[in-house]
N, C-alpha and C. Protein backbone atom coordinates (compact mmCIF):
# COMPACT_ATOMS: atom_id res chain seq x y z
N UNK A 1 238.56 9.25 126.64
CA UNK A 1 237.63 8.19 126.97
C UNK A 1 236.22 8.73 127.23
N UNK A 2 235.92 9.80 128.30
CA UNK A 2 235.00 10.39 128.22
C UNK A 2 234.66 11.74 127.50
N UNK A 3 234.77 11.71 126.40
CA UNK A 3 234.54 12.95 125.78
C UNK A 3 233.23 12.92 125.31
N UNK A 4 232.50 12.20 125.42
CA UNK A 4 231.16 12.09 124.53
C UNK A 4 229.89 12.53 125.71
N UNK A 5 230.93 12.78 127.23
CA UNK A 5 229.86 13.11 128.39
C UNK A 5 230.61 14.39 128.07
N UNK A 6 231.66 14.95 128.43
CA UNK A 6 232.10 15.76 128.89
C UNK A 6 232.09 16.94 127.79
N UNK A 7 231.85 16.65 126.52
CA UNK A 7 231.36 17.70 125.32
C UNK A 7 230.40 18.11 126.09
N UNK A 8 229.17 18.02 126.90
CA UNK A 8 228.32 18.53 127.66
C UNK A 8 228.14 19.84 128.56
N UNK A 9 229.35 19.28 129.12
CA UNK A 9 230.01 20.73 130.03
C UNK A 9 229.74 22.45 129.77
N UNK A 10 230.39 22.63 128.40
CA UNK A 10 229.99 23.77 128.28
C UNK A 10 228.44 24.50 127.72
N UNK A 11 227.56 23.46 127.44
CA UNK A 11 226.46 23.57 127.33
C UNK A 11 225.45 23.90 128.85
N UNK A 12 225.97 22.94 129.73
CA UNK A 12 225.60 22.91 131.60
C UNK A 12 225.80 24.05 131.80
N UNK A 13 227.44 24.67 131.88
CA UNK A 13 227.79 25.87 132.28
C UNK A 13 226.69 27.07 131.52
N UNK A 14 226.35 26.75 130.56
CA UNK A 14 225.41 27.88 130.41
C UNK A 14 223.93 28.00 130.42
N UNK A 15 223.55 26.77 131.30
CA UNK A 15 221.80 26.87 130.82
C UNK A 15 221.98 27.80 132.41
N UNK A 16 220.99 28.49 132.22
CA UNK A 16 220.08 28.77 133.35
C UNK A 16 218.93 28.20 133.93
N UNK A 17 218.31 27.64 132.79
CA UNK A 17 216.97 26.59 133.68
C UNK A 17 216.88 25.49 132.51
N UNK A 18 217.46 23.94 133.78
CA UNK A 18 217.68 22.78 133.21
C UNK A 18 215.93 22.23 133.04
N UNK A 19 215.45 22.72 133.83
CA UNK A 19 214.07 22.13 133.23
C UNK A 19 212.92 22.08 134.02
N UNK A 20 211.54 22.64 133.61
CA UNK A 20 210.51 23.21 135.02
C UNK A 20 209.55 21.82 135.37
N UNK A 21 209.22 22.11 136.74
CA UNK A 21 208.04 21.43 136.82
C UNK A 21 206.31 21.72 135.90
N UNK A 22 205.38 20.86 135.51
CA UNK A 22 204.47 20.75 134.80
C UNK A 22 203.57 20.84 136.24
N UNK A 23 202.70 21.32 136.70
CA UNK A 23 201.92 21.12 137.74
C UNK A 23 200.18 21.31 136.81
N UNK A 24 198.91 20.46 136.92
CA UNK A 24 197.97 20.25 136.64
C UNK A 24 197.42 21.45 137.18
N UNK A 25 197.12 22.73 136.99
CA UNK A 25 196.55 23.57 137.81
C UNK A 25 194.82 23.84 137.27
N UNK A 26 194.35 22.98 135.86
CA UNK A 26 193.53 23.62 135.22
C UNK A 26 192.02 21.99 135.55
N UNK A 27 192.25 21.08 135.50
CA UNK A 27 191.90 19.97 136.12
C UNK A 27 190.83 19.91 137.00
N UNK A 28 189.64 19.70 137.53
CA UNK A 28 188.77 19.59 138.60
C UNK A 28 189.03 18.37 139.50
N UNK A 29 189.94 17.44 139.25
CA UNK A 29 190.18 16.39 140.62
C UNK A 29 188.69 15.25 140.42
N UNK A 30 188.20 15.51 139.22
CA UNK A 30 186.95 14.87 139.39
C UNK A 30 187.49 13.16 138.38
N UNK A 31 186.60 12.07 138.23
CA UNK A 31 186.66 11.16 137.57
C UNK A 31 186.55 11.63 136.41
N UNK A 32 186.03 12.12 135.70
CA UNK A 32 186.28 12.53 134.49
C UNK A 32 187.15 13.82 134.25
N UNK A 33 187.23 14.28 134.99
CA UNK A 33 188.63 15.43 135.11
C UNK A 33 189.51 15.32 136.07
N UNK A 34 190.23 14.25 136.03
CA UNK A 34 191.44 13.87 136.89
C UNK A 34 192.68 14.92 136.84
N UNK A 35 193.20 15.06 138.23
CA UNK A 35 194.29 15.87 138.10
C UNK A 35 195.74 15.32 137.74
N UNK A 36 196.25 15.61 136.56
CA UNK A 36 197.22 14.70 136.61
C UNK A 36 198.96 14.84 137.18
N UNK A 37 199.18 13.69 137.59
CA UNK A 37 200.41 14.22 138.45
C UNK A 37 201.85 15.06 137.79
N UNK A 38 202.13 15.67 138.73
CA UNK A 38 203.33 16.53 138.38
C UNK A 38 204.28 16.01 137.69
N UNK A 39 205.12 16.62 136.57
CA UNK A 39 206.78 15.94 135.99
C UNK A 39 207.14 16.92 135.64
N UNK A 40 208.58 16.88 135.58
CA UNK A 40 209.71 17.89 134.87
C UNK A 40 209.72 17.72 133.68
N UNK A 41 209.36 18.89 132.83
CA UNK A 41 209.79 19.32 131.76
C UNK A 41 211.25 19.64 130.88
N UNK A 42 212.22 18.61 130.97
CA UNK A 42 213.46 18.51 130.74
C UNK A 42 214.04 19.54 129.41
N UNK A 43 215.00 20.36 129.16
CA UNK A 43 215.33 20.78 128.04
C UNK A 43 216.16 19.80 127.28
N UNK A 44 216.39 20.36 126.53
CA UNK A 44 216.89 19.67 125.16
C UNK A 44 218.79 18.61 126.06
N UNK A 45 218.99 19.99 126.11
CA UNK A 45 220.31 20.12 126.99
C UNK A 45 220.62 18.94 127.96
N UNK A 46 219.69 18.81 129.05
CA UNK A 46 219.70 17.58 129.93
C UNK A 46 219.16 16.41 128.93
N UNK A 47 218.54 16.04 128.44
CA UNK A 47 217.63 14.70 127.36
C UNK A 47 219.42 14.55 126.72
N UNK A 48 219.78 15.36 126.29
CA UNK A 48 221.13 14.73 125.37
C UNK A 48 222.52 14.60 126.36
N UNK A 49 222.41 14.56 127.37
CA UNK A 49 223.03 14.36 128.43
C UNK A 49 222.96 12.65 128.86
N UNK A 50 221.98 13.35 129.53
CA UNK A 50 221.12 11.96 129.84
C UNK A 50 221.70 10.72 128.65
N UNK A 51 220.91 11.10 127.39
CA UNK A 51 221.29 9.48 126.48
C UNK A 51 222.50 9.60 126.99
N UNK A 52 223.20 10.73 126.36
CA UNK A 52 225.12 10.09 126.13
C UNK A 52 225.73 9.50 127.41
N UNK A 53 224.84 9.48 128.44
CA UNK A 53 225.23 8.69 129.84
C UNK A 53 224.87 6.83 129.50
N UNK A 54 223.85 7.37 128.82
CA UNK A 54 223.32 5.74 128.45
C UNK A 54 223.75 5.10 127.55
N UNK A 55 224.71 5.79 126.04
CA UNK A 55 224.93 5.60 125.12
C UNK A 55 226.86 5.06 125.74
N UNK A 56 227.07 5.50 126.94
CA UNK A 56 228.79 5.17 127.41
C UNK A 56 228.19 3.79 127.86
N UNK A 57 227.24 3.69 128.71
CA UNK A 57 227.01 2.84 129.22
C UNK A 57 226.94 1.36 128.32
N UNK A 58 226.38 1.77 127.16
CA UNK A 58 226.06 0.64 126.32
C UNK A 58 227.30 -0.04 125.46
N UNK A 59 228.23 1.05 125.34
CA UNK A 59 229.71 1.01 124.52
C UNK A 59 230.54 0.86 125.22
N UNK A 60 230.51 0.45 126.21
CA UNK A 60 231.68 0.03 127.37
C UNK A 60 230.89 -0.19 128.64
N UNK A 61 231.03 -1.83 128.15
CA UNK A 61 230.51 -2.61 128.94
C UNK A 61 231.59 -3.57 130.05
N UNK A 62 232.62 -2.96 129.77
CA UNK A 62 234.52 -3.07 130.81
C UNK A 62 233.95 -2.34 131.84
N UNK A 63 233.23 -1.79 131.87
CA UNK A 63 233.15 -0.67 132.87
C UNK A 63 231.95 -1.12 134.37
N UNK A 64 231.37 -2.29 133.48
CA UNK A 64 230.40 -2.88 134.56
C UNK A 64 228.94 -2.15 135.48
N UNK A 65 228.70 -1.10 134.36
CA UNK A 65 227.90 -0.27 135.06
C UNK A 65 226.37 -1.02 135.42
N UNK A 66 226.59 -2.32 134.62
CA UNK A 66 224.70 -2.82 134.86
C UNK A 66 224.74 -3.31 136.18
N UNK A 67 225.96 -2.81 137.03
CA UNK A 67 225.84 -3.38 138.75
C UNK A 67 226.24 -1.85 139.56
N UNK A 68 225.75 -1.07 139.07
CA UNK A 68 226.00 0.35 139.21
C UNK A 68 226.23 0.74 140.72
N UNK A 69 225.00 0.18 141.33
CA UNK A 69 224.53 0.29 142.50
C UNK A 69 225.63 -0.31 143.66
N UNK A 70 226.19 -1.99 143.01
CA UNK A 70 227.35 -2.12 143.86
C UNK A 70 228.36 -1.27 143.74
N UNK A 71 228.98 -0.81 142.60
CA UNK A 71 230.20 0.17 142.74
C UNK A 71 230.31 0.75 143.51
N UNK A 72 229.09 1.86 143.83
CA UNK A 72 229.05 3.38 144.46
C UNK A 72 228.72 2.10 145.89
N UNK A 73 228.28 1.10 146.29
CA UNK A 73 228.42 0.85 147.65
C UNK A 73 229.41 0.25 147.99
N UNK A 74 230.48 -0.19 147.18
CA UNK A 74 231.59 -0.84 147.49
C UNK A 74 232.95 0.36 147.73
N UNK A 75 232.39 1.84 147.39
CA UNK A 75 233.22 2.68 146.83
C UNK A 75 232.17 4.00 148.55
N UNK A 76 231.61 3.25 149.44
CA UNK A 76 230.82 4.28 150.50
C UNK A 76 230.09 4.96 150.13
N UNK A 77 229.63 5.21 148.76
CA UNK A 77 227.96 5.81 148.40
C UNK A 77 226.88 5.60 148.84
N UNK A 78 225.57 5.99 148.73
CA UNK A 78 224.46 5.73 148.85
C UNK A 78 223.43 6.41 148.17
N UNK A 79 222.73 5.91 147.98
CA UNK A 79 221.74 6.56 147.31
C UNK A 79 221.03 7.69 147.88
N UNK A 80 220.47 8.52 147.32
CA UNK A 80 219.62 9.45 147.60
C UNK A 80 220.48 10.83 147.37
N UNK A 81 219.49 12.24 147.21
CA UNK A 81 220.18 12.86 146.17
C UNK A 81 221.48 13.69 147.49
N UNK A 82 221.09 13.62 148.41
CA UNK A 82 221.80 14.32 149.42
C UNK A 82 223.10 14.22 149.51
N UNK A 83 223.18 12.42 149.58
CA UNK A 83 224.63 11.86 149.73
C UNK A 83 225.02 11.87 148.25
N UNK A 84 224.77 11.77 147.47
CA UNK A 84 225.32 11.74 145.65
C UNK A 84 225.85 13.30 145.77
N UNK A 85 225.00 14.29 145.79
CA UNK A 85 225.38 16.04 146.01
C UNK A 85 226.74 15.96 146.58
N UNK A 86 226.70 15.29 147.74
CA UNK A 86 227.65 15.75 148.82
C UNK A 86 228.88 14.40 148.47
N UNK A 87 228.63 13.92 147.46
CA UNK A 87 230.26 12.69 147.73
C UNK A 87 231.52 13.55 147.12
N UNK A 88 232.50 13.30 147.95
CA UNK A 88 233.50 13.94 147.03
C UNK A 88 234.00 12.84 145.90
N UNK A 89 234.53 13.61 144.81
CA UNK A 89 234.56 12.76 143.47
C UNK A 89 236.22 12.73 143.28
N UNK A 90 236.85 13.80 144.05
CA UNK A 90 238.07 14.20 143.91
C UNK A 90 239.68 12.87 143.61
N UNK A 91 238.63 11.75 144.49
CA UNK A 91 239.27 11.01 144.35
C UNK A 91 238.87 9.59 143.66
N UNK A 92 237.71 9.98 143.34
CA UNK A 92 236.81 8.40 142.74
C UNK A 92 237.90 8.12 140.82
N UNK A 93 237.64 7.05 140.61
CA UNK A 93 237.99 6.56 139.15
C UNK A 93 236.91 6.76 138.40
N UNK A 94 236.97 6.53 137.66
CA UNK A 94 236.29 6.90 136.24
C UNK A 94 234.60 5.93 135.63
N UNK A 95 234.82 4.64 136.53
CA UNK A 95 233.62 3.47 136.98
C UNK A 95 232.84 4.16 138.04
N UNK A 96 233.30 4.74 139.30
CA UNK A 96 232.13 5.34 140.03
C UNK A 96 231.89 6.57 140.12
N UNK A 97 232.51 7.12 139.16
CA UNK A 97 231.88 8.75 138.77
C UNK A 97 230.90 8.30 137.86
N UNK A 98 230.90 7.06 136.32
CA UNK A 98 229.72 7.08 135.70
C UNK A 98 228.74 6.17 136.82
N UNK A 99 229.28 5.21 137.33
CA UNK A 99 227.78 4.43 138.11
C UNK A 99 227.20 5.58 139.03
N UNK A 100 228.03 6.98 139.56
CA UNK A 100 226.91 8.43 139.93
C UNK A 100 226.11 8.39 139.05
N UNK A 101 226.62 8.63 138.08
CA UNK A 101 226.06 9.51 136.70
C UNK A 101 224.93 8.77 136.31
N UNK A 102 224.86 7.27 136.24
CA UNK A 102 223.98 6.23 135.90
C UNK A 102 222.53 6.40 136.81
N UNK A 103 223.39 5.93 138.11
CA UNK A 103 222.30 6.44 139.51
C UNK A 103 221.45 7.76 139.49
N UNK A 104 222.10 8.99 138.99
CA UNK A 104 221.35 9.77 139.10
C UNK A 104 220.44 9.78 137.61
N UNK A 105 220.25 9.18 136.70
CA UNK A 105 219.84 9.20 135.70
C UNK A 105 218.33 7.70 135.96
N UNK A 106 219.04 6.51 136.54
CA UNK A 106 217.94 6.02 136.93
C UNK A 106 217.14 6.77 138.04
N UNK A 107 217.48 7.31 138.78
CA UNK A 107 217.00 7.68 140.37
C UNK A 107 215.80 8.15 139.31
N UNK A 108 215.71 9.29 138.38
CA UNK A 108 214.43 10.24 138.00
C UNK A 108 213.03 9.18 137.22
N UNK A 109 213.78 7.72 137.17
CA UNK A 109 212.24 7.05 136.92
C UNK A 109 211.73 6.44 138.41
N UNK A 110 212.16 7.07 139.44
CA UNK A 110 211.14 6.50 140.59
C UNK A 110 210.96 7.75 141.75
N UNK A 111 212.06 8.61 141.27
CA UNK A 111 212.02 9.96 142.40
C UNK A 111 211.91 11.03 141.14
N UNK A 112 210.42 11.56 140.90
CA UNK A 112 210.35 12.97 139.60
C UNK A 112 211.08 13.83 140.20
N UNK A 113 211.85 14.66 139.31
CA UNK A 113 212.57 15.47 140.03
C UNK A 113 214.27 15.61 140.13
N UNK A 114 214.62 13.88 140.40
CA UNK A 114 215.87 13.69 141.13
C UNK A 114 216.72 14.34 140.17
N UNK A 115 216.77 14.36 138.72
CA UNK A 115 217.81 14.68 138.12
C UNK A 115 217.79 16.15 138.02
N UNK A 116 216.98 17.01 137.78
CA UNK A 116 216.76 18.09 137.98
C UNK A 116 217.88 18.26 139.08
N UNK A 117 217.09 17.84 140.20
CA UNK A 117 218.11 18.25 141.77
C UNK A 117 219.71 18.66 141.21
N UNK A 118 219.95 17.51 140.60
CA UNK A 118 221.77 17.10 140.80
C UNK A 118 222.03 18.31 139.26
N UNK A 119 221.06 18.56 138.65
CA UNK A 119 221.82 19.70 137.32
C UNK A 119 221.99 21.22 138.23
N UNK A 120 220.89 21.61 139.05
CA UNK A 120 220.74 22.78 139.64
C UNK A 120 221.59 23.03 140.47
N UNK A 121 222.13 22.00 141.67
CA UNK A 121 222.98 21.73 142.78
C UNK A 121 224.20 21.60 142.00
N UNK A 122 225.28 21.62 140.71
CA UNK A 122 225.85 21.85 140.41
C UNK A 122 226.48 20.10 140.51
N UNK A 123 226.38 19.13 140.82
CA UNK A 123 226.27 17.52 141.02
C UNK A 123 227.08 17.44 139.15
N UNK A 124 226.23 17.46 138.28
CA UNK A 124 226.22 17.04 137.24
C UNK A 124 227.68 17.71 136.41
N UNK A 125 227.73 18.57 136.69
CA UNK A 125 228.62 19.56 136.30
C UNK A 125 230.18 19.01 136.74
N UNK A 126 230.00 18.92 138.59
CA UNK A 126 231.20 18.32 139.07
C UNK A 126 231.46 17.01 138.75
N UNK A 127 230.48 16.11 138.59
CA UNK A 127 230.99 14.69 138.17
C UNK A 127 231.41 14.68 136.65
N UNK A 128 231.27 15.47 135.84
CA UNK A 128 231.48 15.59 134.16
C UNK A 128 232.75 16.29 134.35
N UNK A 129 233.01 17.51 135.36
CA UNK A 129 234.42 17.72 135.66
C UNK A 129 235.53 16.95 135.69
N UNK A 130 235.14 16.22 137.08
CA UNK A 130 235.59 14.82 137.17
C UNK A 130 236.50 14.10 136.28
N UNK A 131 235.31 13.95 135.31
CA UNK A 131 235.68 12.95 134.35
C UNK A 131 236.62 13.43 133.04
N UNK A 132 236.68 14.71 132.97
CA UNK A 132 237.39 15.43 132.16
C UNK A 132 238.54 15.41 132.44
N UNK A 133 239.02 15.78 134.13
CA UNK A 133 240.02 15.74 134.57
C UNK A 133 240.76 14.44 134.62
N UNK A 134 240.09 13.07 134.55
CA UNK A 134 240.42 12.07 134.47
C UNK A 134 241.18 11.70 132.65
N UNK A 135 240.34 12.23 131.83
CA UNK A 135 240.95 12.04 130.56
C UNK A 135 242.28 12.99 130.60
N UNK A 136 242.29 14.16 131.16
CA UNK A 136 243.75 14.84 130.92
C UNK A 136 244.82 14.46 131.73
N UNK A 137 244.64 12.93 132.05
CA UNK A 137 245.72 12.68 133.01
C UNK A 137 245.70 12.56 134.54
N UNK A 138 244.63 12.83 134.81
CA UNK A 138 244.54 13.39 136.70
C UNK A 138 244.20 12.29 137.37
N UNK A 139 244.57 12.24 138.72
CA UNK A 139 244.88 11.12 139.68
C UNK A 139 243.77 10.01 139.39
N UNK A 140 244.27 8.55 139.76
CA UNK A 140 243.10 7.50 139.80
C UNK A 140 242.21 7.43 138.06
N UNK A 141 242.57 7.52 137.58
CA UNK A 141 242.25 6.74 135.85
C UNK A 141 242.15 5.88 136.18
């Protein structure tokens, strides 16, 4: 079921840097030379991640993820990258490991950065685990 996230995995396991910050260092801060604000420079690696999170989302629509936000609160989540890092997944189903996966993928159009966080902190890796372990049979499918 999830193989189209979880082909990912061994690509994660091997980046070393998911993707840098851009910082304006050359800029004068002036009106005609505005400094412009900081963003992550994503690799290839996370961008094709990312869609195929969006591309499950769109092909299984059983799954109810366009209410993402209730799952993970009906299921004791919360937002922000601290509590997402720190949820255990060990026992979640296969709907609120992707509404994580969703969350942390929207979170980076209002927090720059957020997804970065969850590839480096090893987040992304364990919830694609997760979900692997869920296709070979493992508790709560």
């Amino acid at each position: 079921m999830f193989e189209s996230l979880t082909k990912h995995l061994s690509a994660i396991e091997n980046t070393e840097e998911f993707g840098n910050w851009v910082v304006d260092r050359e800029s004068k801060g002036t009106m005609d030379d505005p400094i412009k604000m900081p963003y992550v420079n994503y690799g290839t690696m996370v961008t094709d991640t990312e869609q195929a999170i969006y591309d499950f989302v769109d092909k299984h629509p059983e799954y109810g993820l366009t209410h993402y936000r209730d799952i993970l609160e009906r299921n004791g989540l919360e937002w922000g990258s601290q509590a997402m890092s720190e949820a255990d997944v060990s026992e979640l189903d296969g709907q609120v490991v992707m509404a994580l996966l969703l969350e942390a993928v929207r979170a980076e159009r209002f927090c720059e950065g957020a997804l970065l966080a969850l590839f480096e902190d090893g987040s992304m890796r364990r919830w694609l685990l997760r979900l692997r372990e869920i296709d070979s049979g493992g508790r709560n499918e």
